[in-house]
N, C-alpha and C. Protein backbone atom coordinates (compact mmCIF):
# COMPACT_ATOMS: atom_id res chain seq x y z
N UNK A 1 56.25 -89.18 -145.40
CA UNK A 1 55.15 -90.01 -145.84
C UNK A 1 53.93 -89.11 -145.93
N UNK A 2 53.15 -89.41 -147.06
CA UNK A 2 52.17 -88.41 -147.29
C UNK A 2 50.57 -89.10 -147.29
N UNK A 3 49.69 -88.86 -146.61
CA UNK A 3 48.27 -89.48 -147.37
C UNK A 3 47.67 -88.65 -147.35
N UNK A 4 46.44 -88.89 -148.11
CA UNK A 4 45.24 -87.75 -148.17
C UNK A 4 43.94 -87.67 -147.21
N UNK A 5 43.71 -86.88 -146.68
CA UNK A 5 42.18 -86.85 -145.92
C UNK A 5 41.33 -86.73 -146.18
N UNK A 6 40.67 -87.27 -145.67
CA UNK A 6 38.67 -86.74 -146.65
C UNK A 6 38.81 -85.40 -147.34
N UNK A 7 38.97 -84.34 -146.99
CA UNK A 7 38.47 -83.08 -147.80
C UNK A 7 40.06 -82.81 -148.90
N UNK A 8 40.57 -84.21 -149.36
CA UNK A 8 41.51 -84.49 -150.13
C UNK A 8 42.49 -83.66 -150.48
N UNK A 9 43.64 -83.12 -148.96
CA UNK A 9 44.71 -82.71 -148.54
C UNK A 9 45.67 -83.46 -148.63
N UNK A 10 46.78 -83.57 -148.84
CA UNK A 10 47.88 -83.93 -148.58
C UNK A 10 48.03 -83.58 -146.99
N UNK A 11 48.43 -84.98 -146.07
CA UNK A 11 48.82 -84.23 -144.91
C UNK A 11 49.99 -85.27 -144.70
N UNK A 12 50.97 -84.72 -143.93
CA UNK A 12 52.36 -85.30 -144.21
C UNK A 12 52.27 -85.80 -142.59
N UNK A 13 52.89 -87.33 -142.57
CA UNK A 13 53.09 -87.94 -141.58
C UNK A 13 54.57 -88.24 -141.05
N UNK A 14 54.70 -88.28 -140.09
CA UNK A 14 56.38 -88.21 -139.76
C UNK A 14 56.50 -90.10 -139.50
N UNK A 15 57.93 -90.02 -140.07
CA UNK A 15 57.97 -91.47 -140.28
C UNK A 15 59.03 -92.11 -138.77
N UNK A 16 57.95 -92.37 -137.95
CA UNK A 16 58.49 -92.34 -136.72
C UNK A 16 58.88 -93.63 -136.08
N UNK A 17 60.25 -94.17 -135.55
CA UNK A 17 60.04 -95.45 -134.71
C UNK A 17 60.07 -95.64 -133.74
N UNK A 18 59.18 -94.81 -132.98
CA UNK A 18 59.11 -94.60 -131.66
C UNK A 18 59.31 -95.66 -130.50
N UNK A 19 60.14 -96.39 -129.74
CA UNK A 19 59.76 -97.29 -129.34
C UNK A 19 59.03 -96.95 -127.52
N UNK A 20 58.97 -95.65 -127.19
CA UNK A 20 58.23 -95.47 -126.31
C UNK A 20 56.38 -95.69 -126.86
N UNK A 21 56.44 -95.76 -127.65
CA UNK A 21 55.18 -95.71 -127.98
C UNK A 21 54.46 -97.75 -128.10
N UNK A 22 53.89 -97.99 -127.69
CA UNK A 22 54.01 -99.06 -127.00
C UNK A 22 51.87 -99.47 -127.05
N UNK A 23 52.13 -100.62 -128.16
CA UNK A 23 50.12 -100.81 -128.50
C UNK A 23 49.56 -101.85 -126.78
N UNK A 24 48.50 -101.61 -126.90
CA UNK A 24 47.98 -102.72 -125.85
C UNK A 24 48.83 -104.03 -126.10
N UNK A 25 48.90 -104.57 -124.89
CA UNK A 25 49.17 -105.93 -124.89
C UNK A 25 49.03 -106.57 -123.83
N UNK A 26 48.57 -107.84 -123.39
CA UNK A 26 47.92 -108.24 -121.75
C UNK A 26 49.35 -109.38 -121.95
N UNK A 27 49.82 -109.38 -122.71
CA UNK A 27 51.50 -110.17 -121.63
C UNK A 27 52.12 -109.21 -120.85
N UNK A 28 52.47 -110.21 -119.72
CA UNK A 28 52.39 -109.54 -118.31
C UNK A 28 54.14 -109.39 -117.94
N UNK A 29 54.42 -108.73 -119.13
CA UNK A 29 55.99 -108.46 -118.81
C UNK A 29 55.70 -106.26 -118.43
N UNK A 30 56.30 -105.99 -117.88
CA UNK A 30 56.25 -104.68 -117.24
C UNK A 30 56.89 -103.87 -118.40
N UNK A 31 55.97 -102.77 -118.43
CA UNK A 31 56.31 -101.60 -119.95
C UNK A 31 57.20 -101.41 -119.86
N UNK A 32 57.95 -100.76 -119.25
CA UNK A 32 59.78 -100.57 -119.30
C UNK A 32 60.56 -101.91 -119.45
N UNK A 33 60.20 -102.72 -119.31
CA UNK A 33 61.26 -104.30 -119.61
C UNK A 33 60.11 -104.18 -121.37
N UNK A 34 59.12 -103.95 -121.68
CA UNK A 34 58.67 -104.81 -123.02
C UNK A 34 59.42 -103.66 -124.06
N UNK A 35 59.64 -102.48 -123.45
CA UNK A 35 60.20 -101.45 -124.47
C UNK A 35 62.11 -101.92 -124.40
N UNK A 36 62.42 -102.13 -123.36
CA UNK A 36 63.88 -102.67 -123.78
C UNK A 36 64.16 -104.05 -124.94
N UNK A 37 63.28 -104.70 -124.24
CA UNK A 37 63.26 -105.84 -125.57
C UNK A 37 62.73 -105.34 -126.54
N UNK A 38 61.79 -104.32 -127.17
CA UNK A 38 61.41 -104.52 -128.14
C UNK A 38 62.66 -103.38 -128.79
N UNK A 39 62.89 -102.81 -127.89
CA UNK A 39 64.83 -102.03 -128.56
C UNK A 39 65.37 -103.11 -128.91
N UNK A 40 65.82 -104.26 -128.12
CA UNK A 40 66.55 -105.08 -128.54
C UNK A 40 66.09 -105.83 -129.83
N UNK A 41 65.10 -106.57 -129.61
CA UNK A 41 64.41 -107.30 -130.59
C UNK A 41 64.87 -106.46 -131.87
N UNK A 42 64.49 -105.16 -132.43
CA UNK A 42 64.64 -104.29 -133.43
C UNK A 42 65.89 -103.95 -133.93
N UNK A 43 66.96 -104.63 -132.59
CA UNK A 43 68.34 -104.01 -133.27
C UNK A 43 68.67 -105.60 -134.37
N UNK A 44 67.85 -106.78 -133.42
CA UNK A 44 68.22 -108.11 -134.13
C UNK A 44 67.56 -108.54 -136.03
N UNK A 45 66.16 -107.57 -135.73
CA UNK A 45 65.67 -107.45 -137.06
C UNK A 45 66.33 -106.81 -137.89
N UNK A 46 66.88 -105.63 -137.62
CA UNK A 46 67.31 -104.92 -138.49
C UNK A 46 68.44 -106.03 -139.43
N UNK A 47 69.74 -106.29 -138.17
CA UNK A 47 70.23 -107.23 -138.62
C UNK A 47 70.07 -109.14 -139.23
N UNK A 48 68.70 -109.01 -138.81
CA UNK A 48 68.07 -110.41 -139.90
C UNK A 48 68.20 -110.02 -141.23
N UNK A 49 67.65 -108.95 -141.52
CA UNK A 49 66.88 -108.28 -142.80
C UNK A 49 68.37 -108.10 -143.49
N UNK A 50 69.31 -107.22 -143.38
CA UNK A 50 70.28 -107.09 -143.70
C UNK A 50 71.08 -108.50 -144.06
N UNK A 51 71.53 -109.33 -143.31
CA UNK A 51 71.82 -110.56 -143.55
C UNK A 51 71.22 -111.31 -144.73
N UNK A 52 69.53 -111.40 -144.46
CA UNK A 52 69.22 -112.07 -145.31
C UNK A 52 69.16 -111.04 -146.85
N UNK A 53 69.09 -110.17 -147.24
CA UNK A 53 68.98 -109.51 -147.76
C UNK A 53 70.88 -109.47 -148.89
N UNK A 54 71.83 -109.69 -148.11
CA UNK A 54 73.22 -109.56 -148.42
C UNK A 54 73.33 -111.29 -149.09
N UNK A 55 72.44 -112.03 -147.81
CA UNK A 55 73.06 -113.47 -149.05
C UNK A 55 71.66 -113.34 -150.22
N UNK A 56 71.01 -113.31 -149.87
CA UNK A 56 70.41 -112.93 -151.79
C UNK A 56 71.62 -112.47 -152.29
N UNK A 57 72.41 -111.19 -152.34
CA UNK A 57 73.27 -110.84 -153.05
C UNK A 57 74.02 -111.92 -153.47
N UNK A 58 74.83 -112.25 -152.79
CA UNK A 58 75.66 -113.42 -152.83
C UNK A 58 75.20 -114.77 -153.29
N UNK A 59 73.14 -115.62 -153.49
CA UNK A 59 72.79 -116.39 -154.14
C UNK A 59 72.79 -115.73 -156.04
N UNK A 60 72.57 -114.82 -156.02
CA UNK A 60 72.21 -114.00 -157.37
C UNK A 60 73.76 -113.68 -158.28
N UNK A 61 74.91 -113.54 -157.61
CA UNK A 61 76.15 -113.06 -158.19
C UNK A 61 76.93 -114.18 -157.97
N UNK A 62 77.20 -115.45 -157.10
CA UNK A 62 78.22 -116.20 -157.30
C UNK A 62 78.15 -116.67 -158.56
N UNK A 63 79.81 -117.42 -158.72
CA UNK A 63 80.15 -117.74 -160.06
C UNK A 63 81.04 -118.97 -159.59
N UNK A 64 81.23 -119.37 -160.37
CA UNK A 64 82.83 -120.67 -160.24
C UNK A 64 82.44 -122.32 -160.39
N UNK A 65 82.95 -122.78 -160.19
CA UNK A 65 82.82 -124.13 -160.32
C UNK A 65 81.70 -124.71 -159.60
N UNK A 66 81.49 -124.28 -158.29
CA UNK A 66 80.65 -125.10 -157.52
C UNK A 66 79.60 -123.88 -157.12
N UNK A 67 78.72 -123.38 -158.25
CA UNK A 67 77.77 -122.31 -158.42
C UNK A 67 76.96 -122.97 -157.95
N UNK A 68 76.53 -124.19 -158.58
CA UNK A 68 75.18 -124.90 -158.51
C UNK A 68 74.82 -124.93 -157.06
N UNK A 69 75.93 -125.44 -156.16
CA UNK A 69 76.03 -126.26 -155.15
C UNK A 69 75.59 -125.00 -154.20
N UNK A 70 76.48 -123.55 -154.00
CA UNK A 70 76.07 -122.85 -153.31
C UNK A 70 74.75 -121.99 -153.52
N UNK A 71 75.13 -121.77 -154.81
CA UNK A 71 73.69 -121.13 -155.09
C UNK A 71 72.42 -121.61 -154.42
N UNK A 72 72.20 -122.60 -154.34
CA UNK A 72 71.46 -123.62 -153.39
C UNK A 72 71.50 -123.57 -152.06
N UNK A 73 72.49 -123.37 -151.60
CA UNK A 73 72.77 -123.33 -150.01
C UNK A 73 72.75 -121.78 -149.56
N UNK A 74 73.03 -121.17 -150.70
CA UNK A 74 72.85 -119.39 -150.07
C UNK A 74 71.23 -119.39 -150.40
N UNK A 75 70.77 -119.75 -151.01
CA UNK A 75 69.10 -119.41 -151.34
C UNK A 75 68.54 -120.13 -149.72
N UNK A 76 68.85 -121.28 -149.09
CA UNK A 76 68.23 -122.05 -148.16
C UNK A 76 68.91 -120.92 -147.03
N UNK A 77 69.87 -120.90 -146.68
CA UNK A 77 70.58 -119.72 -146.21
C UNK A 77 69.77 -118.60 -145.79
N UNK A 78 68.94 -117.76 -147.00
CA UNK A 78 68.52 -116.35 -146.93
C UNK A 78 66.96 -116.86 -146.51
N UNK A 79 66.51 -117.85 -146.73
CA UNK A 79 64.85 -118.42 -146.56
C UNK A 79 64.87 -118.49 -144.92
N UNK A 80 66.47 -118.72 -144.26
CA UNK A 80 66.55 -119.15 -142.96
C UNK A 80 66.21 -117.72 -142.19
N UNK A 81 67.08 -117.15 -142.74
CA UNK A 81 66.83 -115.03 -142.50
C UNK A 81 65.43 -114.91 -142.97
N UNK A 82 64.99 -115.08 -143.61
CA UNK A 82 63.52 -114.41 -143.72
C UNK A 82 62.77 -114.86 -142.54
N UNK A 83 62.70 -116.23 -142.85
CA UNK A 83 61.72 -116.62 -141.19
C UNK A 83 62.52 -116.02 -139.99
N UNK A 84 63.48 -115.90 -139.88
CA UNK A 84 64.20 -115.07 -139.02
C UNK A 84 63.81 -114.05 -138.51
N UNK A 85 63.40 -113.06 -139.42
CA UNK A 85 63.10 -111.65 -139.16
C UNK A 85 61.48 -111.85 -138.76
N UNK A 86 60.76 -112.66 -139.53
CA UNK A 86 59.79 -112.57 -139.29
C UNK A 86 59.35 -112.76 -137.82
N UNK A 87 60.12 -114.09 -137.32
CA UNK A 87 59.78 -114.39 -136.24
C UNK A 87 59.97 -113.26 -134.70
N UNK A 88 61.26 -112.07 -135.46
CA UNK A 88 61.59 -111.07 -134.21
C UNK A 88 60.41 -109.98 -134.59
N UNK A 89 60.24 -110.24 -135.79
CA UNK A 89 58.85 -109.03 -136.40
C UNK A 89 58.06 -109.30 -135.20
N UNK A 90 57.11 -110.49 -135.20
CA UNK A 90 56.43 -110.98 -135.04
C UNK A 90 56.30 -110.79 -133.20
N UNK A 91 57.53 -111.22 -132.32
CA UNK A 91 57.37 -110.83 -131.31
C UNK A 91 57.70 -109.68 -130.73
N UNK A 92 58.04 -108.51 -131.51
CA UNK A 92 58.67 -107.53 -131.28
C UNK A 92 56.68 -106.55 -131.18
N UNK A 93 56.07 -107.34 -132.15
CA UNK A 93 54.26 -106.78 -131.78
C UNK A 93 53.62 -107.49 -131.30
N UNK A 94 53.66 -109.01 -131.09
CA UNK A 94 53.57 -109.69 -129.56
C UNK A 94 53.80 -108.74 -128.52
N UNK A 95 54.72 -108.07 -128.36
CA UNK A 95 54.96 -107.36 -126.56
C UNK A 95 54.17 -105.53 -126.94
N UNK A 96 53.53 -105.55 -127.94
CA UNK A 96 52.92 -104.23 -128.41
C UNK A 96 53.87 -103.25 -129.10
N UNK A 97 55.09 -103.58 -129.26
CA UNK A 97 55.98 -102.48 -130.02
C UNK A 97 55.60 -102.46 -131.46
N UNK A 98 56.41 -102.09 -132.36
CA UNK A 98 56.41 -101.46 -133.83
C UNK A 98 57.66 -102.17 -134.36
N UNK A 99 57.59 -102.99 -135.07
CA UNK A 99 58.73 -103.95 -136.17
C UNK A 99 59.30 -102.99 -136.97
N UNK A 100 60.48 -102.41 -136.52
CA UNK A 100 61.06 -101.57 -137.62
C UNK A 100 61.58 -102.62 -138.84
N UNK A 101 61.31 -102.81 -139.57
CA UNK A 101 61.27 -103.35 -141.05
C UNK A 101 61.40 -103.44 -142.19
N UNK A 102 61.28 -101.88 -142.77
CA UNK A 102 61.77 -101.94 -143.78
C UNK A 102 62.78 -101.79 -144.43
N UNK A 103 63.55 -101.63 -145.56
CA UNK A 103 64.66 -102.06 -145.92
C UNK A 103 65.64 -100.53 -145.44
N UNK A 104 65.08 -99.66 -145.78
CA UNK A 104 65.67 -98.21 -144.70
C UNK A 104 66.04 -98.48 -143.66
N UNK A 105 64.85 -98.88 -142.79
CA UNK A 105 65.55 -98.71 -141.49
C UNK A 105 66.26 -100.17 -140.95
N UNK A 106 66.60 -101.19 -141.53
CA UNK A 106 67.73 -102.23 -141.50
C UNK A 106 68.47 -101.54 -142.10
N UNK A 107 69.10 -100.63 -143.18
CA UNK A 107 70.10 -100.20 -143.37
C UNK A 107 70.67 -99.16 -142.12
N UNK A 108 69.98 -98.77 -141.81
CA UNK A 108 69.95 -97.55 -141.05
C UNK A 108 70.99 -97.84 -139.59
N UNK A 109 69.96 -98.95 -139.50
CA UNK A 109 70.28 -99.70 -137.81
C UNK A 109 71.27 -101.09 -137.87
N UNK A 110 71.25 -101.43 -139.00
CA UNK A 110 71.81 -102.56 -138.89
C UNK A 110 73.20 -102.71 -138.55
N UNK A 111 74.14 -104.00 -137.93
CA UNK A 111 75.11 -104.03 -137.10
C UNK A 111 76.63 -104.65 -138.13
N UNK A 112 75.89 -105.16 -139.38
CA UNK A 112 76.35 -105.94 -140.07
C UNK A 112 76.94 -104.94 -140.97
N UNK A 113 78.38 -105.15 -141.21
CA UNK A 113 79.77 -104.49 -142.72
C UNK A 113 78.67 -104.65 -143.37
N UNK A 114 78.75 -103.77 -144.57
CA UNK A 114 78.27 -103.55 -146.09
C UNK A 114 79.23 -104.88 -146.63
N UNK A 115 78.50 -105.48 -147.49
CA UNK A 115 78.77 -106.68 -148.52
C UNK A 115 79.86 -106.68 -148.96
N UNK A 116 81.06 -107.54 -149.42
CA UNK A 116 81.76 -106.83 -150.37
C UNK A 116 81.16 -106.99 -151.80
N UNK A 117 80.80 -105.69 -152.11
CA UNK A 117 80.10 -105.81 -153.70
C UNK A 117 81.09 -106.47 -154.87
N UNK A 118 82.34 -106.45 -154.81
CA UNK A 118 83.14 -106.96 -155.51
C UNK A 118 83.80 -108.35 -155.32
N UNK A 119 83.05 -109.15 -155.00
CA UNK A 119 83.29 -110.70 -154.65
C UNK A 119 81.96 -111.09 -155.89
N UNK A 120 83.09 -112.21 -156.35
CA UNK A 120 82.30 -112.87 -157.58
C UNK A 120 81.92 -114.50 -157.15
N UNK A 121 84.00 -114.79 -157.10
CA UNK A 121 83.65 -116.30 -157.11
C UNK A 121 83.23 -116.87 -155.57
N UNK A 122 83.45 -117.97 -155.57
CA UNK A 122 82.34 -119.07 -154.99
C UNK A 122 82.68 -118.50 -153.05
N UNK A 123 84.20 -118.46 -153.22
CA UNK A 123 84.70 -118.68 -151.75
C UNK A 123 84.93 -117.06 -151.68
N UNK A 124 85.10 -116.43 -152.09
CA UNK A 124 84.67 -114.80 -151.90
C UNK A 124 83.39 -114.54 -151.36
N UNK A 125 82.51 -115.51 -151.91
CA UNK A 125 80.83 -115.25 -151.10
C UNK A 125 81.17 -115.73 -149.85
N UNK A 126 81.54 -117.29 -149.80
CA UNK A 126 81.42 -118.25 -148.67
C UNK A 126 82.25 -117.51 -147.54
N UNK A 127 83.63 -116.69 -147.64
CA UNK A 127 83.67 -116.00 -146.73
C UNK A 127 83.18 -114.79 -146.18
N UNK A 128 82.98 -113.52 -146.92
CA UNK A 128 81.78 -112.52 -146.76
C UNK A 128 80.82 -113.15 -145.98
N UNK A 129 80.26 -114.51 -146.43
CA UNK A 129 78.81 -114.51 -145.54
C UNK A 129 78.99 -115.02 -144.51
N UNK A 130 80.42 -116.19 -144.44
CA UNK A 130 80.61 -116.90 -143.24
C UNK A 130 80.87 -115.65 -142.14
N UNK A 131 81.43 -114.61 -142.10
CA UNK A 131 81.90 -113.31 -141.65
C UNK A 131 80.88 -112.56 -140.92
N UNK A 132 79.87 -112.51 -142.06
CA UNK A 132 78.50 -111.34 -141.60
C UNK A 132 77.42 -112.57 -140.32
N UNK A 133 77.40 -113.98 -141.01
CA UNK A 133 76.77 -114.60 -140.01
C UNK A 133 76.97 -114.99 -138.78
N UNK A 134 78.61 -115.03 -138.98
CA UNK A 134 78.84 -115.04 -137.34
C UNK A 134 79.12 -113.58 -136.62
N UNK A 135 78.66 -112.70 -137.67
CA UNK A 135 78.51 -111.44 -136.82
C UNK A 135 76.94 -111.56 -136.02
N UNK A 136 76.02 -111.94 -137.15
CA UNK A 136 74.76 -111.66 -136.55
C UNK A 136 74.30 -113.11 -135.48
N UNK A 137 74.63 -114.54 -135.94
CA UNK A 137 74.99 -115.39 -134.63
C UNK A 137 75.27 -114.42 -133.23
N UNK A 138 76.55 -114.23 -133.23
CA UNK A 138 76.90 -114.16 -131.59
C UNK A 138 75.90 -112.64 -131.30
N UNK A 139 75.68 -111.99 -132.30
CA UNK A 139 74.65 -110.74 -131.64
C UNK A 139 73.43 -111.47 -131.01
N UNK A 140 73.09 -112.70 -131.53
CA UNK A 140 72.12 -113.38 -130.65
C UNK A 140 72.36 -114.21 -129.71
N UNK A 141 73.49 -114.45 -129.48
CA UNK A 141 73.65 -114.99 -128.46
C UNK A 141 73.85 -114.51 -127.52
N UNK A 142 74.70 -113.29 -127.47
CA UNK A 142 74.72 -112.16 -126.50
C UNK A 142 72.84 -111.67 -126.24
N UNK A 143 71.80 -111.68 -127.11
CA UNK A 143 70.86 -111.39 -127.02
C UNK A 143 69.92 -112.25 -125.92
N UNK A 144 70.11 -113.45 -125.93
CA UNK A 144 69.81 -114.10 -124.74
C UNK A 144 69.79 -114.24 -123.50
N UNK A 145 71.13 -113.37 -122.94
CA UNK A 145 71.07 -113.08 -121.86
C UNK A 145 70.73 -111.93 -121.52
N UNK A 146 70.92 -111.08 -122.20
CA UNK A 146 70.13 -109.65 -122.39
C UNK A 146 68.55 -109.79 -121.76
N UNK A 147 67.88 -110.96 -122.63
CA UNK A 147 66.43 -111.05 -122.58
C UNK A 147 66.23 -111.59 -121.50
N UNK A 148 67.19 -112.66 -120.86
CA UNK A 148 66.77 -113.48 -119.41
C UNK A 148 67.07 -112.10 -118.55
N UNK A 149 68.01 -111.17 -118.40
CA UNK A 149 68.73 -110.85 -117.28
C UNK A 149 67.19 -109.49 -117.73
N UNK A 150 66.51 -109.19 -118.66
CA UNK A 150 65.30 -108.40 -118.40
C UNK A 150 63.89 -109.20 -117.83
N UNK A 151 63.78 -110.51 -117.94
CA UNK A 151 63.19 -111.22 -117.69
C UNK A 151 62.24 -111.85 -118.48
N UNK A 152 62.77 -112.15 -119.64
CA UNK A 152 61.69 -112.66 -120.81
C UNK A 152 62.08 -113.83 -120.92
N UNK A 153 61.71 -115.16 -120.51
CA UNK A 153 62.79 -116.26 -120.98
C UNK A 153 61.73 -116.37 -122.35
N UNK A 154 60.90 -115.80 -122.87
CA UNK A 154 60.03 -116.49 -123.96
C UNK A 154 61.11 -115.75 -125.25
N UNK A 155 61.24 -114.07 -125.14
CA UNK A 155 62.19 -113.38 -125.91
C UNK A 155 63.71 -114.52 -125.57
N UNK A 156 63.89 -114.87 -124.62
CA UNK A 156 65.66 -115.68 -124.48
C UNK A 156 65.52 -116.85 -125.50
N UNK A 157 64.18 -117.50 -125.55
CA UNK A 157 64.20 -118.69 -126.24
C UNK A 157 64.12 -118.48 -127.70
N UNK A 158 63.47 -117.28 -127.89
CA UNK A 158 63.61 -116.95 -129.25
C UNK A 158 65.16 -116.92 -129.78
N UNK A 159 65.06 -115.91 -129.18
CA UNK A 159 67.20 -115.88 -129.32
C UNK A 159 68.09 -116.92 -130.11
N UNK A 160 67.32 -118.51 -128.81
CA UNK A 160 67.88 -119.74 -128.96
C UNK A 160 68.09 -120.22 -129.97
N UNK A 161 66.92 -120.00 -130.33
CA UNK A 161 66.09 -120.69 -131.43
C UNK A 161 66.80 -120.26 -133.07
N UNK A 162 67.17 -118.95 -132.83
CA UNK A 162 67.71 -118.02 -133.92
C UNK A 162 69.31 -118.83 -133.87
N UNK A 163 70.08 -118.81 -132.53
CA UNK A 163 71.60 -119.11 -132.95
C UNK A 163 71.49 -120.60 -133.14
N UNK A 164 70.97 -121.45 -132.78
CA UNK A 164 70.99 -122.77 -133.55
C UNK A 164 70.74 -122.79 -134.99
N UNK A 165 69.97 -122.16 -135.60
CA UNK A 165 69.84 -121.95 -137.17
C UNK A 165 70.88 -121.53 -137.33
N UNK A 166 71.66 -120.36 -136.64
CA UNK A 166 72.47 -119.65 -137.80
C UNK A 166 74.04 -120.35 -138.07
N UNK A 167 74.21 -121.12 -136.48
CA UNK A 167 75.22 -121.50 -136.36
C UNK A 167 75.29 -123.03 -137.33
N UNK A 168 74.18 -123.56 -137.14
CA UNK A 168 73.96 -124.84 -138.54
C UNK A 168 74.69 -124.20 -140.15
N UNK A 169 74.12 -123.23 -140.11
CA UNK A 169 73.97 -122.50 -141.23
C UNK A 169 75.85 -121.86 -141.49
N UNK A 170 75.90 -120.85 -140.48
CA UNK A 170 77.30 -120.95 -140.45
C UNK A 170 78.68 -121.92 -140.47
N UNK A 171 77.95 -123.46 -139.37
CA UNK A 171 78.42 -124.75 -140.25
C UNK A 171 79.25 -124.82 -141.94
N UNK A 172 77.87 -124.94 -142.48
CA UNK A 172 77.68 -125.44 -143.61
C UNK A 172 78.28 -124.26 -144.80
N UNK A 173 78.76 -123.05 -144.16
CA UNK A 173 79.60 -121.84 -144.87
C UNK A 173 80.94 -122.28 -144.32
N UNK A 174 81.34 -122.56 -143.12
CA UNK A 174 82.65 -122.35 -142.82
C UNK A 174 83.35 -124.26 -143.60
N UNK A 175 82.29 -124.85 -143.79
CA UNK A 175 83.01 -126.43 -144.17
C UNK A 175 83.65 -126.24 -145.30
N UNK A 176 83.27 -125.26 -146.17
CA UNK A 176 83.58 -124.68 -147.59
C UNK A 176 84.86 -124.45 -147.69
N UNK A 177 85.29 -123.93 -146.64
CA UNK A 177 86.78 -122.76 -145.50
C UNK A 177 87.59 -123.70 -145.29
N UNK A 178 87.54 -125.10 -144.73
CA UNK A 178 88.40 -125.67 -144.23
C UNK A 178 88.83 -126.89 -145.19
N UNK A 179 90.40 -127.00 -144.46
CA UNK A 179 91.00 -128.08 -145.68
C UNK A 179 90.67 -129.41 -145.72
């Protein structure tokens, strides 16, 4: 990453995600517990971003008979991932850390299979995504106790808050699945 300085240099910045590096913050969780969560928190963004990012794929390319129907439900789907990420963004600089975020470093970090790029029709998506969401589901659910057993129940409730969406959501992919 490059910007310029007053006497209009190029000076090159290292593109760093330090998570020892840690901004003011007067919540009264102890720096070594706010830097583990905000590790954690960052491994869950990565995988929001990715998720939501894969069913776009999958709202933009399905095909088949019942396009209309999912196309609709993967778009409500990926809107669920956006507030998603935002919300681990969001407390991940609540506790003073750095929201790793952008689409690099969710590729980078993220926990979630690559897409299958070669799925067209309807139930080729519906399983791919039913697949990747209950990958990133139970990563939050496992994330909950993670956050209580560091002592955040505010990070645990977030968690909560995340696998009830996804698992609704995963619902409404796996009903597609069954006879």
């Amino acid at each position: 990453m490059a910007k310029v300085n007053p006497s209009n240099q190029v000076v090159r910045m290292s593109n760093r995600s330090d998570a020892s590096e840690l901004f003011r913050s007067s919540v009264s969780i102890p720096e070594d517990n706010r830097k583990k969560l905000i590790k954690l928190l960052n491994a869950r963004l990565a995988d929001a971003f990715d998720l939501q990012s894969q069913t776009k794929f999958a709202h933009w390319n399905v095909k088949g008979n019942d396009f209309y129907q999912l196309h609709l439900l993967f778009d409500q789907i990926a809107e669920h991932l956006e507030e998603a990420a935002d919300l681990l963004a969001e407390r991940i600089t609540a506790l003073g850390g750095r929201a790793n975020g952008t689409a690099r470093q969710a590729a980078a970090s993220s926990s979630i299979p690559e897409y299958d790029l070669n799925a067209t029709n309807s139930m080729q998506h519906v399983r791919a995504l039913s697949e990747r969401l209950a990958i990133g589901a139970n990563s939050n659910r496992e994330a909950i106790d993670e956050a209580g057993k560091i002592g955040d129940q505010g990070t645990a409730d977030l968690f909560t808050e995340l696998v009830r969406e996804m698992d609704k959501d995963l619902y409404f992919l796996e009903a597609h699945l069954q006879a």
